[in-house]
C-alpha atoms as a PDB file:
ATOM      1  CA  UNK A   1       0.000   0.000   0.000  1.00  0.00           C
ATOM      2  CA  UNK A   2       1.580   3.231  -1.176  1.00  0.00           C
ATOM      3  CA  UNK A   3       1.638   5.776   1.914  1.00  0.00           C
ATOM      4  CA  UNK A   4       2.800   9.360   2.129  1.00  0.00           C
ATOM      5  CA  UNK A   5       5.437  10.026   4.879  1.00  0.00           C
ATOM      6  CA  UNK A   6       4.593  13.492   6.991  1.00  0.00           C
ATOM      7  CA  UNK A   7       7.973  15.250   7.572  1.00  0.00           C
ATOM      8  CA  UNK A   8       8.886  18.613   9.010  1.00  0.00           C
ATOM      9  CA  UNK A   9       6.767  21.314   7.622  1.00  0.00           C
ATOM     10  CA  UNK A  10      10.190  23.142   6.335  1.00  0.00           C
ATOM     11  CA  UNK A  11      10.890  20.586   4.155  1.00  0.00           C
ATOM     12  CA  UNK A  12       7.739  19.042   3.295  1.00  0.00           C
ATOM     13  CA  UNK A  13       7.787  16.208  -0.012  1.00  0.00           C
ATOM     14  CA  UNK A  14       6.151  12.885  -0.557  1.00  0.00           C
ATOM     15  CA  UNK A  15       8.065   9.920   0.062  1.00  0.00           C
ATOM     16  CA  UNK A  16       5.972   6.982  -1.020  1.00  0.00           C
ATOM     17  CA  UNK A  17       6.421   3.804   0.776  1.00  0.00           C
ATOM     18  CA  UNK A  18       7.590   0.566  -1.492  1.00  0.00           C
ATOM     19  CA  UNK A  19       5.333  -2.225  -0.911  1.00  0.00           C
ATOM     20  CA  UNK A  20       7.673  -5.774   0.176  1.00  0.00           C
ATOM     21  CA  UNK A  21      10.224  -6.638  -2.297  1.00  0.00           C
ATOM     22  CA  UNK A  22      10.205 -10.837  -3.221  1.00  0.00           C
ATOM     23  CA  UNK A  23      13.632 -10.885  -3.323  1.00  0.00           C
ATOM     24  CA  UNK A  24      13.948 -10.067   0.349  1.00  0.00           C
ATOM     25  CA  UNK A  25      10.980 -12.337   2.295  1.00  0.00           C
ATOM     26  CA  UNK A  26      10.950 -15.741   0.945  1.00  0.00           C
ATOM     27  CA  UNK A  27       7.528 -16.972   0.410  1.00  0.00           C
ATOM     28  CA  UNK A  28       6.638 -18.625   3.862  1.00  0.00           C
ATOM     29  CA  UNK A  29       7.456 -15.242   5.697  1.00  0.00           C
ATOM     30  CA  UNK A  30       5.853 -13.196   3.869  1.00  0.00           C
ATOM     31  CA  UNK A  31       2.357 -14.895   3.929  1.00  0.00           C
ATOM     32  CA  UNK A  32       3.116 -14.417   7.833  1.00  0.00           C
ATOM     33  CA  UNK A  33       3.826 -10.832   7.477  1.00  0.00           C
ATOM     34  CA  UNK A  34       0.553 -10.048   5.486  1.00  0.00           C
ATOM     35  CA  UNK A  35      -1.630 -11.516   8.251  1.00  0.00           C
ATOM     36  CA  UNK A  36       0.234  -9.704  10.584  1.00  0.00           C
ATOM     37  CA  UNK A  37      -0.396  -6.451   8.839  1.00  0.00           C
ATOM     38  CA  UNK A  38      -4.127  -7.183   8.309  1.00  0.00           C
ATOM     39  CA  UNK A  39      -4.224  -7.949  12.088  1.00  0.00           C
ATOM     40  CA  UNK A  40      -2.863  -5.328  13.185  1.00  0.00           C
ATOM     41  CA  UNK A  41      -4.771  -2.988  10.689  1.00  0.00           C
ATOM     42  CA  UNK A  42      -8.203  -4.599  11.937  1.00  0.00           C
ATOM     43  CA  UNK A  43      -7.190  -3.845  15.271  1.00  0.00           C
ATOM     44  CA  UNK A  44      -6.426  -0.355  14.996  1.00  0.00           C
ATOM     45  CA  UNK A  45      -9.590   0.057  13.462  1.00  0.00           C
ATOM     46  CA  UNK A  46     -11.305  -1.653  16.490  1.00  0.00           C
ATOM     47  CA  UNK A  47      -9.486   0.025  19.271  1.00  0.00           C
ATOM     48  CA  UNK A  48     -10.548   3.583  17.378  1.00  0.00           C
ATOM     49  CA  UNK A  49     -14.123   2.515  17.464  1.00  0.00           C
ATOM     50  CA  UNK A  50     -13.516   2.065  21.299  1.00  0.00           C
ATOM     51  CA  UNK A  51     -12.390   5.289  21.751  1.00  0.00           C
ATOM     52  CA  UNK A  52     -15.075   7.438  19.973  1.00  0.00           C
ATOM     53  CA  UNK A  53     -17.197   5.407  22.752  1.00  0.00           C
ATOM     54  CA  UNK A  54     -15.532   5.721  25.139  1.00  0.00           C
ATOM     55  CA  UNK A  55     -14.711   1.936  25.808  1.00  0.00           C
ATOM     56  CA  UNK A  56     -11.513   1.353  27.785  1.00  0.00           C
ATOM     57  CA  UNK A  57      -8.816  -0.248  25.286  1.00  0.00           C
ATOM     58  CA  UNK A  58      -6.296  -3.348  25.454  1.00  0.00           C
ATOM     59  CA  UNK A  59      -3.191  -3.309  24.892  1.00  0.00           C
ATOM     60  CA  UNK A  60      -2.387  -5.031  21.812  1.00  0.00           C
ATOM     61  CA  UNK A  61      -0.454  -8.486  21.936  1.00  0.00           C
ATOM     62  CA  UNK A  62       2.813  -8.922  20.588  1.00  0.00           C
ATOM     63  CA  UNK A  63       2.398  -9.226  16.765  1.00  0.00           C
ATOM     64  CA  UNK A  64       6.372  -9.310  15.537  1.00  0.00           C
ATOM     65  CA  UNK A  65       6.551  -6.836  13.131  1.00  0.00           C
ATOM     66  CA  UNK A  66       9.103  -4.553  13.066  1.00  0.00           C
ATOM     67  CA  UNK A  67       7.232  -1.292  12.430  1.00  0.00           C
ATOM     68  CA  UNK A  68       9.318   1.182  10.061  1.00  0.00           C
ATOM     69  CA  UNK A  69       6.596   3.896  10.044  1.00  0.00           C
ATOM     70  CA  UNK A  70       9.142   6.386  11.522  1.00  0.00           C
ATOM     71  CA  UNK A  71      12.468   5.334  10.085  1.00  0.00           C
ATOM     72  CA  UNK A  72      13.548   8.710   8.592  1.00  0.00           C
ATOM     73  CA  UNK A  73      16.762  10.493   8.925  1.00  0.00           C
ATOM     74  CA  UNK A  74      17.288  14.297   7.660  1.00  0.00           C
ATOM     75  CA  UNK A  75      20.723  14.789   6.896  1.00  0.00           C
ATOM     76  CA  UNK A  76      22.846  17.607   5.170  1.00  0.00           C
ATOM     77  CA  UNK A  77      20.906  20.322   6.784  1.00  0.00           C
ATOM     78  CA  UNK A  78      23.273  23.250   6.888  1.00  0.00           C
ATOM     79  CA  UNK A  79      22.252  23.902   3.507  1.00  0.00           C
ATOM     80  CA  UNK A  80      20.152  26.968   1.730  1.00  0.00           C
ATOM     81  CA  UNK A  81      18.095  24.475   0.364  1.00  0.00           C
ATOM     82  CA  UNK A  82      16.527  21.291   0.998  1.00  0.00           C
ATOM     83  CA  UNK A  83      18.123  18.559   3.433  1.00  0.00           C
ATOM     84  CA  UNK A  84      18.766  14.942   1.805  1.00  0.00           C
ATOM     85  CA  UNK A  85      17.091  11.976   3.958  1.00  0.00           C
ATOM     86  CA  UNK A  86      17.810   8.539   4.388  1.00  0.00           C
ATOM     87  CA  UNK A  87      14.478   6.048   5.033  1.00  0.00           C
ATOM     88  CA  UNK A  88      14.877   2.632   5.935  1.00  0.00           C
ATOM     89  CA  UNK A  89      12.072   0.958   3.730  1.00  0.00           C
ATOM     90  CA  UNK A  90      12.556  -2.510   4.317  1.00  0.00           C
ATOM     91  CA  UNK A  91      14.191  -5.058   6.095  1.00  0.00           C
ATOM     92  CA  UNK A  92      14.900  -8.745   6.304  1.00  0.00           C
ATOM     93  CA  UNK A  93      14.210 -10.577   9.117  1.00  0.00           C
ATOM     94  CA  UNK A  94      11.083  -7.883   9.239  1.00  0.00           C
ATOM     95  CA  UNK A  95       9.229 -10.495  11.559  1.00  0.00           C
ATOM     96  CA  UNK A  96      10.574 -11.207  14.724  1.00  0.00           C
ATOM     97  CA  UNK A  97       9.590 -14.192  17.118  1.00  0.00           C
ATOM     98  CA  UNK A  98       8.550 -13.433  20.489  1.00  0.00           C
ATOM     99  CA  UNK A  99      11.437 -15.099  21.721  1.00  0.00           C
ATOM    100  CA  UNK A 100      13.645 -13.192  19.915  1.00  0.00           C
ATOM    101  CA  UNK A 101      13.049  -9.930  20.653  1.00  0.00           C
ATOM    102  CA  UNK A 102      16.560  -9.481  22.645  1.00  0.00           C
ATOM    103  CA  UNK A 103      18.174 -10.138  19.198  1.00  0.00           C
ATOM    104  CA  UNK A 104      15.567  -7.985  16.888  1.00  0.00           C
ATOM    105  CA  UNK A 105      16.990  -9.146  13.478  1.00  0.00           C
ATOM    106  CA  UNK A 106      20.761 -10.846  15.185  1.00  0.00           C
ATOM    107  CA  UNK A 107      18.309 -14.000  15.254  1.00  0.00           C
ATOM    108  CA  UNK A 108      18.664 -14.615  11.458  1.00  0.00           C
ATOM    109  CA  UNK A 109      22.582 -14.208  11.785  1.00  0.00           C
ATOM    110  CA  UNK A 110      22.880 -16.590  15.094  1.00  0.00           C
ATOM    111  CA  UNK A 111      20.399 -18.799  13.354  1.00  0.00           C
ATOM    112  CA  UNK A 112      22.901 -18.836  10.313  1.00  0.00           C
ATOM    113  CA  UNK A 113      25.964 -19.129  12.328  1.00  0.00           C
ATOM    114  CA  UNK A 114      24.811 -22.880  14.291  1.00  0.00           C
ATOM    115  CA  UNK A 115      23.200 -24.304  11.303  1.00  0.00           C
ATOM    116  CA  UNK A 116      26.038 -26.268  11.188  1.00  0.00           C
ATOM    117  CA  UNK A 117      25.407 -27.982  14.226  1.00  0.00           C
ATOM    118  CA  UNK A 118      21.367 -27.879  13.859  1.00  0.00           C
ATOM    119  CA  UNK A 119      20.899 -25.353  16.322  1.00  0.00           C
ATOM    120  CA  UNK A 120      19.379 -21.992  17.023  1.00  0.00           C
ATOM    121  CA  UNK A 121      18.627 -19.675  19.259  1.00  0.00           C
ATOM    122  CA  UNK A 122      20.146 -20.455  23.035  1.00  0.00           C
ATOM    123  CA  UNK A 123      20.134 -17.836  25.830  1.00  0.00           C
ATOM    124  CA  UNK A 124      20.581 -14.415  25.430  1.00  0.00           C
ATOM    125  CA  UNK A 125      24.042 -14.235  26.896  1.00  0.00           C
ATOM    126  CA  UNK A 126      25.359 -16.946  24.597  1.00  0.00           C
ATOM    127  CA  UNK A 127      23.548 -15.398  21.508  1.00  0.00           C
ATOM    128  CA  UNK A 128      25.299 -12.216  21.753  1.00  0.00           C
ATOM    129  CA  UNK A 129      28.680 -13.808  23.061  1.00  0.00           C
ATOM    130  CA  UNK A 130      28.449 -15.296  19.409  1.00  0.00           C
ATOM    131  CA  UNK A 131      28.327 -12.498  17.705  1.00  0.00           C
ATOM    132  CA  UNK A 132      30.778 -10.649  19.045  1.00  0.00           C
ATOM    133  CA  UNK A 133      33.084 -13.807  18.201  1.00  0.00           C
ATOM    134  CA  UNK A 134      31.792 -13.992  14.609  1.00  0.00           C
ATOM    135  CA  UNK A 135      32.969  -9.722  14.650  1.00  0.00           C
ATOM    136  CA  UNK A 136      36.314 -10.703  16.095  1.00  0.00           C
ATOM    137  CA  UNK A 137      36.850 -13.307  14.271  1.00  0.00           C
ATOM    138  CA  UNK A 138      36.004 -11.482  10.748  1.00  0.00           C
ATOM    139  CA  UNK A 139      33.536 -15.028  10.222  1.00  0.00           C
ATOM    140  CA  UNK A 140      31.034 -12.779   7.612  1.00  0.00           C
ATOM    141  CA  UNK A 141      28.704 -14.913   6.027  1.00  0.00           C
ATOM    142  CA  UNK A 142      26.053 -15.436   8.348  1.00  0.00           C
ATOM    143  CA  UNK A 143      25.998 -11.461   8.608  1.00  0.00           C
ATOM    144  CA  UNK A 144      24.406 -11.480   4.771  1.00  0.00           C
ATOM    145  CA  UNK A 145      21.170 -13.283   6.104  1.00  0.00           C
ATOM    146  CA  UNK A 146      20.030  -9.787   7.028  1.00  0.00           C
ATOM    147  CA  UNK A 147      19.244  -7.159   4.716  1.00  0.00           C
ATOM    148  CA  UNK A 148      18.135  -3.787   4.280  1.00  0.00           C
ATOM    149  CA  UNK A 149      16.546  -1.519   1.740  1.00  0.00           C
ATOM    150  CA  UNK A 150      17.103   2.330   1.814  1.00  0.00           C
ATOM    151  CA  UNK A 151      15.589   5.298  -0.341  1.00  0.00           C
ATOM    152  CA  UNK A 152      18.431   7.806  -0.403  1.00  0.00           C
ATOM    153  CA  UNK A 153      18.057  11.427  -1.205  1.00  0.00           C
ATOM    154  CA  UNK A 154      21.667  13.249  -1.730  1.00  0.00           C
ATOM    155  CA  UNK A 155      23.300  15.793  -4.115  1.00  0.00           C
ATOM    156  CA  UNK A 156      24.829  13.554  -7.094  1.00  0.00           C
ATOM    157  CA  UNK A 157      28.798  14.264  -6.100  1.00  0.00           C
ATOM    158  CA  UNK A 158      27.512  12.067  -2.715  1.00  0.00           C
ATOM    159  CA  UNK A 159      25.967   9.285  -5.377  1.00  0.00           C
ATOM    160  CA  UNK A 160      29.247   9.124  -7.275  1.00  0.00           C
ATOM    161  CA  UNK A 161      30.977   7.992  -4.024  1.00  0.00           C
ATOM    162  CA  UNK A 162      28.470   6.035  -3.275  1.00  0.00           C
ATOM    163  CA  UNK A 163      28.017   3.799  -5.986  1.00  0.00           C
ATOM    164  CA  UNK A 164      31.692   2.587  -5.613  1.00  0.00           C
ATOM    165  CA  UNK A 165      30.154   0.176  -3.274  1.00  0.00           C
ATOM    166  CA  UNK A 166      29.106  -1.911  -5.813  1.00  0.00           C
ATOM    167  CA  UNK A 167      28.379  -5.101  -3.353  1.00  0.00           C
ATOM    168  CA  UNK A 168      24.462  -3.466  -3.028  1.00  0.00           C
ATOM    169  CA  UNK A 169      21.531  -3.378  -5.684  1.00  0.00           C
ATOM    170  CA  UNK A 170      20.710   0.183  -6.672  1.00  0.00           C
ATOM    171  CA  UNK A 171      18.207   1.616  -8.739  1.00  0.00           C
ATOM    172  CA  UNK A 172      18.025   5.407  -9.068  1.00  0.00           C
ATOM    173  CA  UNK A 173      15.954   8.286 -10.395  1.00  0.00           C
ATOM    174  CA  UNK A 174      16.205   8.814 -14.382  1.00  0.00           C
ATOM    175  CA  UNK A 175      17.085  12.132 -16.209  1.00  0.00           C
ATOM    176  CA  UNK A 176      15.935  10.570 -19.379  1.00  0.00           C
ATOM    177  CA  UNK A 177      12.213   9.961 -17.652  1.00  0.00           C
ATOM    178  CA  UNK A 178      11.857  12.213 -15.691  1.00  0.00           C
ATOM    179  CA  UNK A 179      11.871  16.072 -15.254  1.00  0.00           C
ATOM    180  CA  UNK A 180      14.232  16.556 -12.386  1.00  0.00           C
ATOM    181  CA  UNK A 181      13.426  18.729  -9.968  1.00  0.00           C
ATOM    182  CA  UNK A 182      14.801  22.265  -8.657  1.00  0.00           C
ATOM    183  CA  UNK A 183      16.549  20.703  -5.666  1.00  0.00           C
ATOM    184  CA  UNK A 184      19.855  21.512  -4.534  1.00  0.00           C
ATOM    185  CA  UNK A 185      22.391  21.392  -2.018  1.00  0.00           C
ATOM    186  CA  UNK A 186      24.165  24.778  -1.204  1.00  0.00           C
ATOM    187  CA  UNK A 187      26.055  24.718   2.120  1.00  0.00           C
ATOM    188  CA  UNK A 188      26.339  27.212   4.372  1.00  0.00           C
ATOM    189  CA  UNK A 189      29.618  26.727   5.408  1.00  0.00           C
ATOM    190  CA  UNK A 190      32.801  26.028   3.114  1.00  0.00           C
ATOM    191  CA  UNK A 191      36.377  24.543   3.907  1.00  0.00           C
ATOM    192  CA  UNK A 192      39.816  25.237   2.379  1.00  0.00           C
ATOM    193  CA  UNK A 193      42.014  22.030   0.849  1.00  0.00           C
ATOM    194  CA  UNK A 194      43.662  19.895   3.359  1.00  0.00           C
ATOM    195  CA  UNK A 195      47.124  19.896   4.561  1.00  0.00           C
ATOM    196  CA  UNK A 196      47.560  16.788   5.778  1.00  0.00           C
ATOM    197  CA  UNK A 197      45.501  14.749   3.403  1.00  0.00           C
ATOM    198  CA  UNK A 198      45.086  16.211  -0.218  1.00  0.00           C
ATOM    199  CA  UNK A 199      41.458  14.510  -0.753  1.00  0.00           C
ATOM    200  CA  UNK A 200      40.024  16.341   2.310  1.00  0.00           C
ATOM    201  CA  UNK A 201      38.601  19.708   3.458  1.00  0.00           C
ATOM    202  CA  UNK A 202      40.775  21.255   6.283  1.00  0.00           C
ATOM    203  CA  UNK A 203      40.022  24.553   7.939  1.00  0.00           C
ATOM    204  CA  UNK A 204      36.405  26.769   7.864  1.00  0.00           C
ATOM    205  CA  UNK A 205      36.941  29.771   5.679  1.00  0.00           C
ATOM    206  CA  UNK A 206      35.464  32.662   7.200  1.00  0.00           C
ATOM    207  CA  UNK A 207      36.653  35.770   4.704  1.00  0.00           C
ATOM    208  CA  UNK A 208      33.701  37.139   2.956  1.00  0.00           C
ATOM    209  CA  UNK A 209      34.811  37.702  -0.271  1.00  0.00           C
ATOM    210  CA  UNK A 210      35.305  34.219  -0.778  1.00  0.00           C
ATOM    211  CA  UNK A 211      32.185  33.337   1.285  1.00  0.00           C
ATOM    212  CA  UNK A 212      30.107  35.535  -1.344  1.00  0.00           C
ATOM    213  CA  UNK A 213      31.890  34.245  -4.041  1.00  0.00           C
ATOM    214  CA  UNK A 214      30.771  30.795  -3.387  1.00  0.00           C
ATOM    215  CA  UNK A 215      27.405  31.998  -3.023  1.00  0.00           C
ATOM    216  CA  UNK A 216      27.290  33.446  -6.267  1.00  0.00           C
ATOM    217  CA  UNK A 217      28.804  29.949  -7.663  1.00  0.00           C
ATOM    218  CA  UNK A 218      25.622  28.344  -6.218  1.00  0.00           C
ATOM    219  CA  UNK A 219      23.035  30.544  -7.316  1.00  0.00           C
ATOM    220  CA  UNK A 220      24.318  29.527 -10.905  1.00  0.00           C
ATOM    221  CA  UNK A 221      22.851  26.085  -9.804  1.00  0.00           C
ATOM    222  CA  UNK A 222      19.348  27.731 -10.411  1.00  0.00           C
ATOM    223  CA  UNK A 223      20.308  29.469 -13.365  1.00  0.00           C
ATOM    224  CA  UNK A 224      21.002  26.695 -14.922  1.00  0.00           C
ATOM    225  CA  UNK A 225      18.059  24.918 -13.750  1.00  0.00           C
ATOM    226  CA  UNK A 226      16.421  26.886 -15.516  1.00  0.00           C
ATOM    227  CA  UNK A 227      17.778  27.201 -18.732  1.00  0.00           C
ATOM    228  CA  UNK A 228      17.231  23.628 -18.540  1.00  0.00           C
ATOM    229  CA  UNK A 229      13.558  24.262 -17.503  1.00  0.00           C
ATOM    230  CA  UNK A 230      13.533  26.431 -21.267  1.00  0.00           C
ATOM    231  CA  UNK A 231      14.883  24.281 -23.551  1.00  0.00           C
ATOM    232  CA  UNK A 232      12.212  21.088 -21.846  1.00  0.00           C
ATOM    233  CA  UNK A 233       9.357  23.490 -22.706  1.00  0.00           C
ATOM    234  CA  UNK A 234      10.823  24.008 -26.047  1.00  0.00           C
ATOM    235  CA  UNK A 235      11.130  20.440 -26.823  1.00  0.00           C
ATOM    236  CA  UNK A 236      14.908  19.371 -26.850  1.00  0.00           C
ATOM    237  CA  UNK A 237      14.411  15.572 -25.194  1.00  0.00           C
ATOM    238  CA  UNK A 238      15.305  14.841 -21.276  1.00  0.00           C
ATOM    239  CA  UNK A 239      18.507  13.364 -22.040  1.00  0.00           C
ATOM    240  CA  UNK A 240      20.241  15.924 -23.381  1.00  0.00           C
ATOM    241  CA  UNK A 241      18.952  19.053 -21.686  1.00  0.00           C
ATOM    242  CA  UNK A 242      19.923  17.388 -18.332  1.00  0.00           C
ATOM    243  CA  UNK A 243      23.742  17.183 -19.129  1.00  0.00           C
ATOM    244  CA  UNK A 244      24.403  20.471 -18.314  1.00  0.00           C
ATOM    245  CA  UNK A 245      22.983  20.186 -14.596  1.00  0.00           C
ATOM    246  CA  UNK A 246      25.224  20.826 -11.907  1.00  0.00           C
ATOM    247  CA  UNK A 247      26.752  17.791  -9.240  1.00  0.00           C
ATOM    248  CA  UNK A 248      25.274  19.787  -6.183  1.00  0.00           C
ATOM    249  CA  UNK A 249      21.516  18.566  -7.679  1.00  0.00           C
ATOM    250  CA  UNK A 250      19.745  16.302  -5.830  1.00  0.00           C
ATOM    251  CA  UNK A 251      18.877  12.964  -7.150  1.00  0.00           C
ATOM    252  CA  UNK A 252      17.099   9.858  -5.546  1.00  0.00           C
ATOM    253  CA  UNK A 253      17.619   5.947  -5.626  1.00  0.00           C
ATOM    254  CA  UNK A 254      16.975   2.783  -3.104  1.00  0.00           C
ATOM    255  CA  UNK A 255      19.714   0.560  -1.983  1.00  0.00           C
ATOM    256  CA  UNK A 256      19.148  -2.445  -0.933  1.00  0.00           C
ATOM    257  CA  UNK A 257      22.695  -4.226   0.939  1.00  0.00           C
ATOM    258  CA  UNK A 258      22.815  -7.437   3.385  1.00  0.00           C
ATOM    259  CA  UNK A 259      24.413  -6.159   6.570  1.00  0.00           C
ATOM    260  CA  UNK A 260      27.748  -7.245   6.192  1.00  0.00           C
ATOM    261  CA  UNK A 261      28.688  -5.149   3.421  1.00  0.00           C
ATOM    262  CA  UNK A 262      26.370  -1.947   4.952  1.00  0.00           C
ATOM    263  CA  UNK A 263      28.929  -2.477   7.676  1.00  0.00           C
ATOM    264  CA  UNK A 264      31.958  -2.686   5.434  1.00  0.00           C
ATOM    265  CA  UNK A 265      30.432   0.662   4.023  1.00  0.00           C
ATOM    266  CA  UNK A 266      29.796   2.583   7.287  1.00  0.00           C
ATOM    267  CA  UNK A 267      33.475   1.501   8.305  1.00  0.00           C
ATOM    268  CA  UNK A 268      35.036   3.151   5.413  1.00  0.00           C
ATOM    269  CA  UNK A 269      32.234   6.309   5.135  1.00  0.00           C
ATOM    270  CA  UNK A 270      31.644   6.973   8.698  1.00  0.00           C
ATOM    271  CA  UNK A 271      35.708   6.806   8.983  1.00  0.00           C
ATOM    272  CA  UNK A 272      37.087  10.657  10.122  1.00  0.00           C
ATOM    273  CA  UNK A 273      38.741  11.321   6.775  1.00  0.00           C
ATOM    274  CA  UNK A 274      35.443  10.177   4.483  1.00  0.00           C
ATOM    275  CA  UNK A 275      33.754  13.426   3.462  1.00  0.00           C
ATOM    276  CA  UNK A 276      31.495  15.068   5.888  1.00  0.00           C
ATOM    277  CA  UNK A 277      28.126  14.892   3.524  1.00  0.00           C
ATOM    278  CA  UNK A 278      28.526  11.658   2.962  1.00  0.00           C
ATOM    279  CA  UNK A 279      30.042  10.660   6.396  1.00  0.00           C
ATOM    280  CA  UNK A 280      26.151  12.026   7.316  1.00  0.00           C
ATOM    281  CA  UNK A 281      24.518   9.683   5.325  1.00  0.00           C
ATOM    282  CA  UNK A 282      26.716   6.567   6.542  1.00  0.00           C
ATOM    283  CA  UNK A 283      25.926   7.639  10.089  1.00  0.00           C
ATOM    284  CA  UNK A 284      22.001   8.266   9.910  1.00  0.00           C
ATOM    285  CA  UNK A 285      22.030   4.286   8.461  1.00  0.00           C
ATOM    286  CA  UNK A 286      23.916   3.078  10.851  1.00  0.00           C
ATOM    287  CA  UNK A 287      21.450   4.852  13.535  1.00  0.00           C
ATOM    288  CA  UNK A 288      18.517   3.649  11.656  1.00  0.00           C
ATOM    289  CA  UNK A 289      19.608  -0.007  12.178  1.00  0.00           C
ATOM    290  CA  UNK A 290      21.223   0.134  15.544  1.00  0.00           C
ATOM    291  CA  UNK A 291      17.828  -1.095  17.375  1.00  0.00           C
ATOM    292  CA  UNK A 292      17.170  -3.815  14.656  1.00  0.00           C
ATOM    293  CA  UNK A 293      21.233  -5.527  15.478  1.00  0.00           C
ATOM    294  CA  UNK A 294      22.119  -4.778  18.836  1.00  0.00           C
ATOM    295  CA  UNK A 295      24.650  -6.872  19.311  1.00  0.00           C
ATOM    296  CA  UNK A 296      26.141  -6.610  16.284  1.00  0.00           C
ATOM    297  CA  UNK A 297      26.660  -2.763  16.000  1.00  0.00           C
ATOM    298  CA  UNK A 298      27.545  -3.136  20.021  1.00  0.00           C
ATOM    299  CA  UNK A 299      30.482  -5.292  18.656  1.00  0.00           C
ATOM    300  CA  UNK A 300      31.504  -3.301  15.376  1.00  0.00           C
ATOM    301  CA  UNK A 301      32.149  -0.804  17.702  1.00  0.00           C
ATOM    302  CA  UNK A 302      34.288  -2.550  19.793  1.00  0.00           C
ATOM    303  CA  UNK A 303      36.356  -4.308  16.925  1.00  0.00           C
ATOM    304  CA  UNK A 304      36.320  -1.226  14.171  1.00  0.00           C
ATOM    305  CA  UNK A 305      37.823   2.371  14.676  1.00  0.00           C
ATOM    306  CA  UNK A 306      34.632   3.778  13.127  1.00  0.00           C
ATOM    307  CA  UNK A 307      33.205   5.907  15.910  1.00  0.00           C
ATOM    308  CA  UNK A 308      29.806   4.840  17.340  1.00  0.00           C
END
C-alpha cells in the first residue's frame, strides 16, 4: 500500500512507501507478514471505534513486526536548500519471534551461524557472546542473512561515491524519464584544501569575499536549472537538456545491501577522513539499524575504529 510520509513542515515532499520486495521475504514469511499487517490494521480500526465510545482499550499483543513507520533520517541540513534523507524501507528478518526480541533481526545471523550444528537460538548471553566472536573473528557470512533496503536522497557528487560500493543493488531516479526537480544542495559553510591529506577539506573559511563568491557559484545552480527548464518546454528531449545540470543537484535511488557489506560501508564512510556529507549519510544508516542488530553494531564498535 503506497503511503505518504509526513515530515517537518520546512521541508515538506512525498516519500511513497515501497510495498515488500520478493527478493527479500521468501515466500513462507511473507504470507506471515501479510496476516500480521491485516491484524494489526483490523485492530487499529477496532481500538478507534472504542475510543469514539468511550470503551476502555487493550493493549495489543505482541504481533512481531518490526514497524518502520518512523524510520527517517534528515541529513545535510546546513544547507540553503533542501536537506537529503535517508528512510529505511525494508528489512529482512522484518518479523521477529517473540522469543527473539533481545536479538531484533541478530536472530537470522545466530540462526545462520549454528546451522552447522542444527541449532538456534540459546540464551541471550550466549547469543550475543556469538556475535561478538563472529565480529572478532572477521567469520562474515552469516551477517548477509540480514538485509536492508534504503531510499536515499543526496546531491549527485555524494551518489558518485556512493556507488563505488558496488556489493548493493541500486536503482536510481532517471534524467531521461523524468523532469528533475529544482533541488539543490548549497552549504552554508565552506572549507579550504587539506594539509595533511590532499582529498580532504581542512580549515572553515570565514573571509567574505570568498564566502560571497561561493554563493554566487551556487546561485548559478538555479540558473542553470532553468535554462534547462527552457529548452524542456521548447522540446529538446530529457537526455540531453539534463547534461548540463550541476553535481550539487539532488537525485534519488533505493539501496538495498545485506548487513555485512552496509557495515563494510559505514566503516570506510563513517571513517574521520570520508567526506562530511557523505560521512552524514553513513551515520544516519547506521542509527537507523542500531535497534534492529544490537549486538552486532555493540560489537563493530568494539572491533572497528569507526566511531559509534
Amino acid at each position: 500500500m503506497l503511503k505518504s510520509l509526513n515530515v517537518s513542515r520546512k521541508y515538506v515532499r512525498n516519500v511513497m512507501s515501497i510495498s515488500l520486495q520478493n527478493n527479500l521475504i521468501d515466500m513462507g514469511a511473507r504470507h506471515e507478514v501479510s496476516a500480521v499487517l491485516l491484524e494489526r490494521h483490523v485492530l487499529a480500526e477496532e481500538t478507534a471505534k472504542k475510543r469514539d465510545k468511550g470503551e476502555p482499550v487493550r493493549r495489543p499483543k505482541y504481533d512481531g513486526l518490526i514497524n518502520l513507520d518512523k524510520s527517517i533520517k534528515h541529513v545535510n541540513t546546513d544547507t540553503y536548500g533542501p536537506p537529503g534523507f535517508v528512510r529505511l524501507v525494508d528489512c529482512m528478518p522484518r518479523y521477529i519471534p517473540e522469543d527473539c526480541k533481545h536479538l531484533m533481526c541478530d536472530h537470522a545471523i545466530v540462526q545462520a551461524a549454528r546451522v552447522s550444528f542444527d541449532q538456534g537460538i540459546k540464551t541471550p548471553d550466549k547469543d550475543k557472546s556469538l556475535i561478538d566472536f563472529l565480529i572478532r573473528h572477521k567469520h562474515t557470512s552469516p551477517f548477509e542473512m540480514v538485509k536492508f533496503k534504503f531510499h536515499i536522497k543526496c546531491p549527485i557528487f555524494v551518489q558518485r561515491q556512493w556507488i563505488r560500493h558496488r556489493t548493493a543493488n541500486v536503482n536510481e531516479i532517471s534524467g531521461r524519464y523524468s523532469v528533475i526537480k529544482a533541488e539543490f544542495y548549497c552549504p552554508r559553510t565552506i572549507y579550504d584544501q587539506g594539509k595533511l591529506n590532499k582529498q580532504m577539506s581542512g580549515n572553515k573559511i570565514t573571509d567574505q569575499e570568498t564566502k560571497y563568491l561561493f554563493d554566487e557559484y551556487m546561485s548559478n545552480s538555479y540558473k542553470q536549472y532553468s535554462v534547462y527548464n527552457q529548452l524542456i518546454k521548447k522540446g529538446v528531449s530529457r537526455e540531453i537538456a539534463r547534461i548540463g545540470l550541476p553535481q550539487n543537484m539532488y537525485t534519488e535511488f533505493y539501496w538495498s545491501i545485506d548487513l555485512h557489506n552496509l557495515l563494510n560501508f559505514i566503516r570506510l564512510r563513517s571513517a574521520h577522513n570520508a567526506q562530511s556529507e557523505i560521512r552524514e549519510y553513513s551515520d544516519a544508516m547506521k542509527n537507523l539499524i542500531t535497534d534492529l542488530c544490537p549486538n552486532t553494531i555493540e560489537a563493530f564498535d568494539k572491533y572497528s575504529n569507526t566511531p559509534s
